[in-house]
N, C-alpha and C. Protein backbone atom coordinates (compact mmCIF):
# COMPACT_ATOMS: atom_id res chain seq x y z
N UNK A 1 25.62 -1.33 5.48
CA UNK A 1 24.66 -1.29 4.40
C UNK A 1 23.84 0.00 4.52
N UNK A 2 23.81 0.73 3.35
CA UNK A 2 23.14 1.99 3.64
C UNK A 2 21.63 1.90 3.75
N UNK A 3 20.85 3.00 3.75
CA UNK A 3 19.52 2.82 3.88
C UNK A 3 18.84 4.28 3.04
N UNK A 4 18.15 3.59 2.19
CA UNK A 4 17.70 5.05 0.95
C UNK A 4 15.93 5.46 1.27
N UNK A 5 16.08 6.09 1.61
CA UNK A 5 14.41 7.15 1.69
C UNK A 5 13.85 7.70 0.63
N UNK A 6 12.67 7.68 0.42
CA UNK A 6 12.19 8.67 -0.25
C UNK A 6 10.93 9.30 0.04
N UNK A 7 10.74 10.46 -0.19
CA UNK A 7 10.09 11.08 0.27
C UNK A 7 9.62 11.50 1.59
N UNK A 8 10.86 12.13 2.52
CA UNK A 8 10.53 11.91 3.38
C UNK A 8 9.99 13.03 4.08
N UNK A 9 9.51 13.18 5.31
CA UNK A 9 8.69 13.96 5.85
C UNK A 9 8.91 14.59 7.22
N UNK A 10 8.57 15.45 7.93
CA UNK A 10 9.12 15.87 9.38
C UNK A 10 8.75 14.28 10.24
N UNK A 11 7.55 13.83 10.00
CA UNK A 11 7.38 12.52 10.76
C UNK A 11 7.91 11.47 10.54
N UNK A 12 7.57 11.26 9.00
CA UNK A 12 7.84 9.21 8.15
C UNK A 12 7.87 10.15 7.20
N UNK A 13 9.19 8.90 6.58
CA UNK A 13 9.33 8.80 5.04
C UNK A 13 8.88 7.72 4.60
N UNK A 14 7.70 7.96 3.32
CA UNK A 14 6.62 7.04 2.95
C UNK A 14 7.73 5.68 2.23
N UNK A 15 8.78 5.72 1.89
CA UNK A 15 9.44 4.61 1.36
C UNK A 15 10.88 4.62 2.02
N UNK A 16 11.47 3.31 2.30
CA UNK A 16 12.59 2.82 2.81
C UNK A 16 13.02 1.76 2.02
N UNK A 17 14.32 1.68 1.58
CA UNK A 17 15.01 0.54 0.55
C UNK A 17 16.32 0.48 1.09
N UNK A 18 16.41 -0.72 2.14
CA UNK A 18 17.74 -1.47 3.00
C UNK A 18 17.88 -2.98 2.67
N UNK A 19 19.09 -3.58 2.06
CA UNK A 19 19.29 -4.68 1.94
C UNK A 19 18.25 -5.32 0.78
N UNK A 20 18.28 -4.73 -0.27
CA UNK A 20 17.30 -5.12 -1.21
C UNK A 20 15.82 -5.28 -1.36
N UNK A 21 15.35 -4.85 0.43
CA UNK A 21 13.93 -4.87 0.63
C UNK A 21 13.37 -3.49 0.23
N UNK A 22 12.09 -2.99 -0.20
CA UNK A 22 11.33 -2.04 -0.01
C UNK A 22 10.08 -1.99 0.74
N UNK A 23 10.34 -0.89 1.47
CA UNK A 23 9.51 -0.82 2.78
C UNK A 23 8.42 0.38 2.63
N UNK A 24 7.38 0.24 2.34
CA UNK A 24 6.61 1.83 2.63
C UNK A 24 5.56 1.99 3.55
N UNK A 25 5.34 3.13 3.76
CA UNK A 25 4.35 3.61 5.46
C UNK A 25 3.22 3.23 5.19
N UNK A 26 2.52 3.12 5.50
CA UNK A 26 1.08 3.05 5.35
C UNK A 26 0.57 3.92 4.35
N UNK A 27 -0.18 3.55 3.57
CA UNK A 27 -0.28 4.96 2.06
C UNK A 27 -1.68 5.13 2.67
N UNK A 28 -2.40 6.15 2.16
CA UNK A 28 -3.57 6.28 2.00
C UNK A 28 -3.92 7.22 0.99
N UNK A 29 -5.67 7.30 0.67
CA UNK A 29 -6.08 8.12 -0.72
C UNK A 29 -5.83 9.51 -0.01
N UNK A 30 -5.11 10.30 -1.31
CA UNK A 30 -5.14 11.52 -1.40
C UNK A 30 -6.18 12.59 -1.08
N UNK A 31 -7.26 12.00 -1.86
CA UNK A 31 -8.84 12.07 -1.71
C UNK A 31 -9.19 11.57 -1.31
N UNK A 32 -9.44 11.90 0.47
CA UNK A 32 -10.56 10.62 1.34
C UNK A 32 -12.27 10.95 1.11
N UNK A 33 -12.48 11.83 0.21
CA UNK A 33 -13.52 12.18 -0.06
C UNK A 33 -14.36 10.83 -1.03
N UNK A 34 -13.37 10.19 -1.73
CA UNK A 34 -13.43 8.83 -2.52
C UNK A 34 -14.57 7.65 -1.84
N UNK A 35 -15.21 6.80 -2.57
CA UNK A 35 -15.42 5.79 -1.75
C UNK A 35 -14.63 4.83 -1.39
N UNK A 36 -14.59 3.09 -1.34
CA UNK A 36 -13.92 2.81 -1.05
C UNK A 36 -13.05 1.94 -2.40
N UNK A 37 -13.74 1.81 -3.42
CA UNK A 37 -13.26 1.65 -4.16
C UNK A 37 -12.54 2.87 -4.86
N UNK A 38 -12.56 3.96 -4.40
CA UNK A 38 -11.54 4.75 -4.98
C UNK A 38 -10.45 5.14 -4.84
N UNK A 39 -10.69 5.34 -3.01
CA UNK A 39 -9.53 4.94 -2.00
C UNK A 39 -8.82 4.23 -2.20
N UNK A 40 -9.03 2.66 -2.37
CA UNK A 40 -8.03 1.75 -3.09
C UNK A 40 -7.48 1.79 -3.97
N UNK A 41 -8.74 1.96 -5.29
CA UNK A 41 -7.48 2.99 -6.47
C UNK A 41 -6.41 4.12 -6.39
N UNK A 42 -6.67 5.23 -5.47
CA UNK A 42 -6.06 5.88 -5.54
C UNK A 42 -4.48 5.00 -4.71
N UNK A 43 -4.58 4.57 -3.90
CA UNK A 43 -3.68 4.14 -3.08
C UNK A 43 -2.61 2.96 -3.71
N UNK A 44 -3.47 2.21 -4.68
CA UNK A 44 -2.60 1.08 -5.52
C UNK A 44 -1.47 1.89 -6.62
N UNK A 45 -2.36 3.20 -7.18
CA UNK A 45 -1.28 4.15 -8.06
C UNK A 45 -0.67 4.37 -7.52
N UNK A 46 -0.48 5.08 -5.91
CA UNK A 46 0.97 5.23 -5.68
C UNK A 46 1.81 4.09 -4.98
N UNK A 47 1.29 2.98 -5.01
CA UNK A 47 2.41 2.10 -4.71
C UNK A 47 2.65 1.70 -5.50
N UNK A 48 2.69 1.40 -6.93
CA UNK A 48 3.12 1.72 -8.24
C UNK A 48 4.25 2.66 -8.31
N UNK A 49 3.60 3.90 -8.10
CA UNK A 49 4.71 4.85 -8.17
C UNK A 49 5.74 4.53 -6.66
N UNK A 50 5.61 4.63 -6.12
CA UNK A 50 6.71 3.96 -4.83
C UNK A 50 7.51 3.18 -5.07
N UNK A 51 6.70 1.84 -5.56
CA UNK A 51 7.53 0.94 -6.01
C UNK A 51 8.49 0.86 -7.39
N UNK A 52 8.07 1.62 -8.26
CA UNK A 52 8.84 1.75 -9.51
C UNK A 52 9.99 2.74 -8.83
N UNK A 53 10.08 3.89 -7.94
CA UNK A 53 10.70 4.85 -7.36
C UNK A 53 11.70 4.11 -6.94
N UNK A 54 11.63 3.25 -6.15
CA UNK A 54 12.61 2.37 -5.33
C UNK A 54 13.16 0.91 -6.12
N UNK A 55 13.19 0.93 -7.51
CA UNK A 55 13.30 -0.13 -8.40
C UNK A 55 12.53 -1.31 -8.14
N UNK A 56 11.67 -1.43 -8.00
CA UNK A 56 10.51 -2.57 -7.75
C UNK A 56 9.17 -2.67 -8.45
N UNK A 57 8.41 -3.48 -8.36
CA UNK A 57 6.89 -3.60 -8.70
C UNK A 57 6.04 -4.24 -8.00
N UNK A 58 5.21 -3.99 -8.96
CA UNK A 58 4.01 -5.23 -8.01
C UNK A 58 4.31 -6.64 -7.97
N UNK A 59 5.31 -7.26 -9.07
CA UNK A 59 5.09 -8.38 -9.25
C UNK A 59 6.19 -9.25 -8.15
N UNK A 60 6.97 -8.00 -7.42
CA UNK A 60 7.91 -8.23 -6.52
C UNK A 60 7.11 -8.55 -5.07
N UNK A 61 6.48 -8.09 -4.59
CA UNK A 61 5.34 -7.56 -3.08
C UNK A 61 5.88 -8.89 -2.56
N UNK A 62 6.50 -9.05 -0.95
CA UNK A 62 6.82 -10.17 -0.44
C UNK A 62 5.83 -10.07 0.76
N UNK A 63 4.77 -8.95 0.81
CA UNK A 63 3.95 -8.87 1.97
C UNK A 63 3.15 -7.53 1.87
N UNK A 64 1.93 -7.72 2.29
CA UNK A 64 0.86 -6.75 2.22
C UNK A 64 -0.21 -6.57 3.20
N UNK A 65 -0.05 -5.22 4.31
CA UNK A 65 -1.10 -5.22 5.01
C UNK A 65 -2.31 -4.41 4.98
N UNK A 66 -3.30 -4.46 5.22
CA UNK A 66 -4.26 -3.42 4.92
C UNK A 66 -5.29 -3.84 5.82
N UNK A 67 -5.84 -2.29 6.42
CA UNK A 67 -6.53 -2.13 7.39
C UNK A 67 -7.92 -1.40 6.75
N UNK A 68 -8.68 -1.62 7.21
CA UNK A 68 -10.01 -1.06 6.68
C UNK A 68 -10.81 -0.51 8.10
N UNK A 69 -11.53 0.31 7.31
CA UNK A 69 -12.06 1.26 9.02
C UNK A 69 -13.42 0.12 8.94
N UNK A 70 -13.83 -0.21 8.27
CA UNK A 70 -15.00 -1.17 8.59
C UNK A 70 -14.88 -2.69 7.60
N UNK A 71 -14.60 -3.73 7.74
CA UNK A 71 -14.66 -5.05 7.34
C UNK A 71 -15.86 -5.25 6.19
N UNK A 72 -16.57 -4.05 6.59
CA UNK A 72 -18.05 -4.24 5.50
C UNK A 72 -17.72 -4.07 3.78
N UNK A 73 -16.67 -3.04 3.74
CA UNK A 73 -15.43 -2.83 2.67
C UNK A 73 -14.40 -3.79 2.48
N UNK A 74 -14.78 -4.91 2.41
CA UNK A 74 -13.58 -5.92 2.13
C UNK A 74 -14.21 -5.80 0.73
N UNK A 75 -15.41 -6.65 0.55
CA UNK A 75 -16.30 -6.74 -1.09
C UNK A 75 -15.26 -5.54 -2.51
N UNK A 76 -15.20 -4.58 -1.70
CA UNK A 76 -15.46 -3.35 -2.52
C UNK A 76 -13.83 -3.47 -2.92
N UNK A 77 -12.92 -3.02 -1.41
CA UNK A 77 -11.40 -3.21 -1.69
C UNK A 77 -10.79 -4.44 -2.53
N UNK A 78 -11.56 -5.62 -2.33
CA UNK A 78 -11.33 -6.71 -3.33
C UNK A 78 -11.39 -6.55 -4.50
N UNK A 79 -12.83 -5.85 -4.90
CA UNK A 79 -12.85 -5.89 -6.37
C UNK A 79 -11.55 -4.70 -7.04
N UNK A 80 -10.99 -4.25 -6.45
CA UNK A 80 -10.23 -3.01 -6.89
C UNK A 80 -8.67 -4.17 -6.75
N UNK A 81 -8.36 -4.44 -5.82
CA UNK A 81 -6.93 -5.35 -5.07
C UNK A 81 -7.18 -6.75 -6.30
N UNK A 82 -8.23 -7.52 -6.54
CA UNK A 82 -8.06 -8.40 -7.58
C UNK A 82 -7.76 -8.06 -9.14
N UNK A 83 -8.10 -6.82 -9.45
CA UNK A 83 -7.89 -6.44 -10.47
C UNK A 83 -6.14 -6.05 -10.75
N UNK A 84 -5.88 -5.47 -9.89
CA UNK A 84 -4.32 -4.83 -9.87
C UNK A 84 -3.36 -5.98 -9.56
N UNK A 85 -3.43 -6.60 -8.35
CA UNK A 85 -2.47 -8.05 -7.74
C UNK A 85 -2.03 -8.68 -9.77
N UNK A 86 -0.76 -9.04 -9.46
CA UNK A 86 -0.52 -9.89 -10.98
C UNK A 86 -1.05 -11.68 -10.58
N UNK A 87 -1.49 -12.01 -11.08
CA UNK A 87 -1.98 -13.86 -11.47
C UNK A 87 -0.88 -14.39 -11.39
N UNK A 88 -0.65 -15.25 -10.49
CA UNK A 88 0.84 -15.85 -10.08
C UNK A 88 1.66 -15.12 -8.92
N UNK A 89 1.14 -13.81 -9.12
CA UNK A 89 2.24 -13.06 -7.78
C UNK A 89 1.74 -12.54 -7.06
N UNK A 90 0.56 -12.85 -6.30
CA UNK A 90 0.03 -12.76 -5.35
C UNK A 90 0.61 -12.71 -3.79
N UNK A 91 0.88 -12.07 -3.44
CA UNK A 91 1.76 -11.84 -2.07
C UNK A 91 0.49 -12.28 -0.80
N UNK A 92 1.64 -12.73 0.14
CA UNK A 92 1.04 -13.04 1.69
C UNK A 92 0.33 -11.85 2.07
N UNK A 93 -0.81 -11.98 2.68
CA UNK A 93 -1.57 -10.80 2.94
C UNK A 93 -2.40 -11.08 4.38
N UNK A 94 -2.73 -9.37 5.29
CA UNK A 94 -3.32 -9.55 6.05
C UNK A 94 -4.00 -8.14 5.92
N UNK A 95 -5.22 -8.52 6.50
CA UNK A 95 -6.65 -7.29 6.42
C UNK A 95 -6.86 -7.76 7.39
N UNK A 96 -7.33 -6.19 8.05
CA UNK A 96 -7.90 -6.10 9.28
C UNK A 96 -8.83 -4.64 9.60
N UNK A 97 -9.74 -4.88 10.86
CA UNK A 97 -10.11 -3.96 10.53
C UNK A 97 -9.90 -3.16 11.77
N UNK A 98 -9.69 -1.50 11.72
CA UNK A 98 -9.15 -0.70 12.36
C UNK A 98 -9.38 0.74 12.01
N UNK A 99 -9.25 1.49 13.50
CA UNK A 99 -9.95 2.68 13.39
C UNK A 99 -8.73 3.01 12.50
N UNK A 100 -8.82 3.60 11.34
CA UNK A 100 -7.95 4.86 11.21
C UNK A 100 -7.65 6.15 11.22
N UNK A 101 -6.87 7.20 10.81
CA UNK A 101 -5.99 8.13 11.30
C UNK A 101 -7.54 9.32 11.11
N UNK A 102 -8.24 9.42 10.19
CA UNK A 102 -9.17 10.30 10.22
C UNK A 102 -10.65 9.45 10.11
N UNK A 103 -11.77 10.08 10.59
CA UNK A 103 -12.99 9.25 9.93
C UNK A 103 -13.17 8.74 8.22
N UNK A 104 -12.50 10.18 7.32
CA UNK A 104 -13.04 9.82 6.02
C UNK A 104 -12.17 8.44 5.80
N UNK A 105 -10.58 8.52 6.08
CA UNK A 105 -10.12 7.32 5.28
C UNK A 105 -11.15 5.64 5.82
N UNK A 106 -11.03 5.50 4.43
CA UNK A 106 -11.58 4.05 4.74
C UNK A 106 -10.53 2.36 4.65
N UNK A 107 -9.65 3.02 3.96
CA UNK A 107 -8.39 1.91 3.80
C UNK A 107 -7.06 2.50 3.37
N UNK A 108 -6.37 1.68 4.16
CA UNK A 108 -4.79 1.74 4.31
C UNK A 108 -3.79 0.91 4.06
N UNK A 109 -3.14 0.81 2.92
CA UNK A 109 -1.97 -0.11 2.78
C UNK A 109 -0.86 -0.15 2.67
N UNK A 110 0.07 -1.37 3.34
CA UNK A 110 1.15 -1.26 3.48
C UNK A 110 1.85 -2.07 2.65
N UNK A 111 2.77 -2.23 1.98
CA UNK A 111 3.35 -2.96 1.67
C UNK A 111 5.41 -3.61 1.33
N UNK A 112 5.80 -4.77 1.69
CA UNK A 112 7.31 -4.95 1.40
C UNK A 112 7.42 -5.77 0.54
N UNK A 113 8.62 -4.84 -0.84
CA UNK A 113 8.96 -5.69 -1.23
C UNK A 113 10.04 -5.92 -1.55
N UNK A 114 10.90 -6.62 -2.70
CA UNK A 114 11.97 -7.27 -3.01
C UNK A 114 12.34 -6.33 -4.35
N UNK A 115 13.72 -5.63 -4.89
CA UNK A 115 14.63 -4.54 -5.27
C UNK A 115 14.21 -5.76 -6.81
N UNK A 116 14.11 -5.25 -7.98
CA UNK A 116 14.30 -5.89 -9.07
C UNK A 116 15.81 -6.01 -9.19
């Protein structure tokens, strides 16, 4: 069974599609200059774009992780993550909170899903 990349990088390639699953790295905002509700916006557009890339959507997501540099940003990432998630297709989810890769980012998500 082959295994399709995209976009990939000297380190990680942000998307992987093996056996009908889609797999992507940890995304984060482009602009960590963002708050945290922007961060999340920015980060839900490209798993949009990821996921449409790799024939998928949101309404596919069989799992979702996301790390926040402080838990005090759950409020904020919610109001952004309830708006986007589809009503009915709500995927298994885990938040946690964790230093991440620079001070500015404030949230990071991962997500797998299922090939339309």
């Amino acid at each position: 069974m082959s295994i399709k990349r995209l976009h990939i990088g000297p380190r990680l390639s942000q998307v992987a599609v093996h056996g009908g699953v889609v797999y992507t790295a940890g995304i984060v905002a482009d602009d960590p200059s963002a708050d945290t509700v922007g961060q999340t916006r920015q980060i839900l557009d490209r798993i949009d774009q990821y996921l449409a890339e790799a024939g998928s959507d949101k309404t596919r997501i069989l799992s979702t992780t996301i790390w926040l540099a402080d838990m005090a940003d759950f409020p904020a990432m919610n109001s952004v993550w309830d708006q986007w998630v589809p009503a009915g297709a709500t995927p298994p989810r885990a938040c946690v909170e964790s230093r991440l890769a620079t001070p500015a980012y404030r949230v990071e998500i991962r997500v797998i899903a299922a090939v339309a």
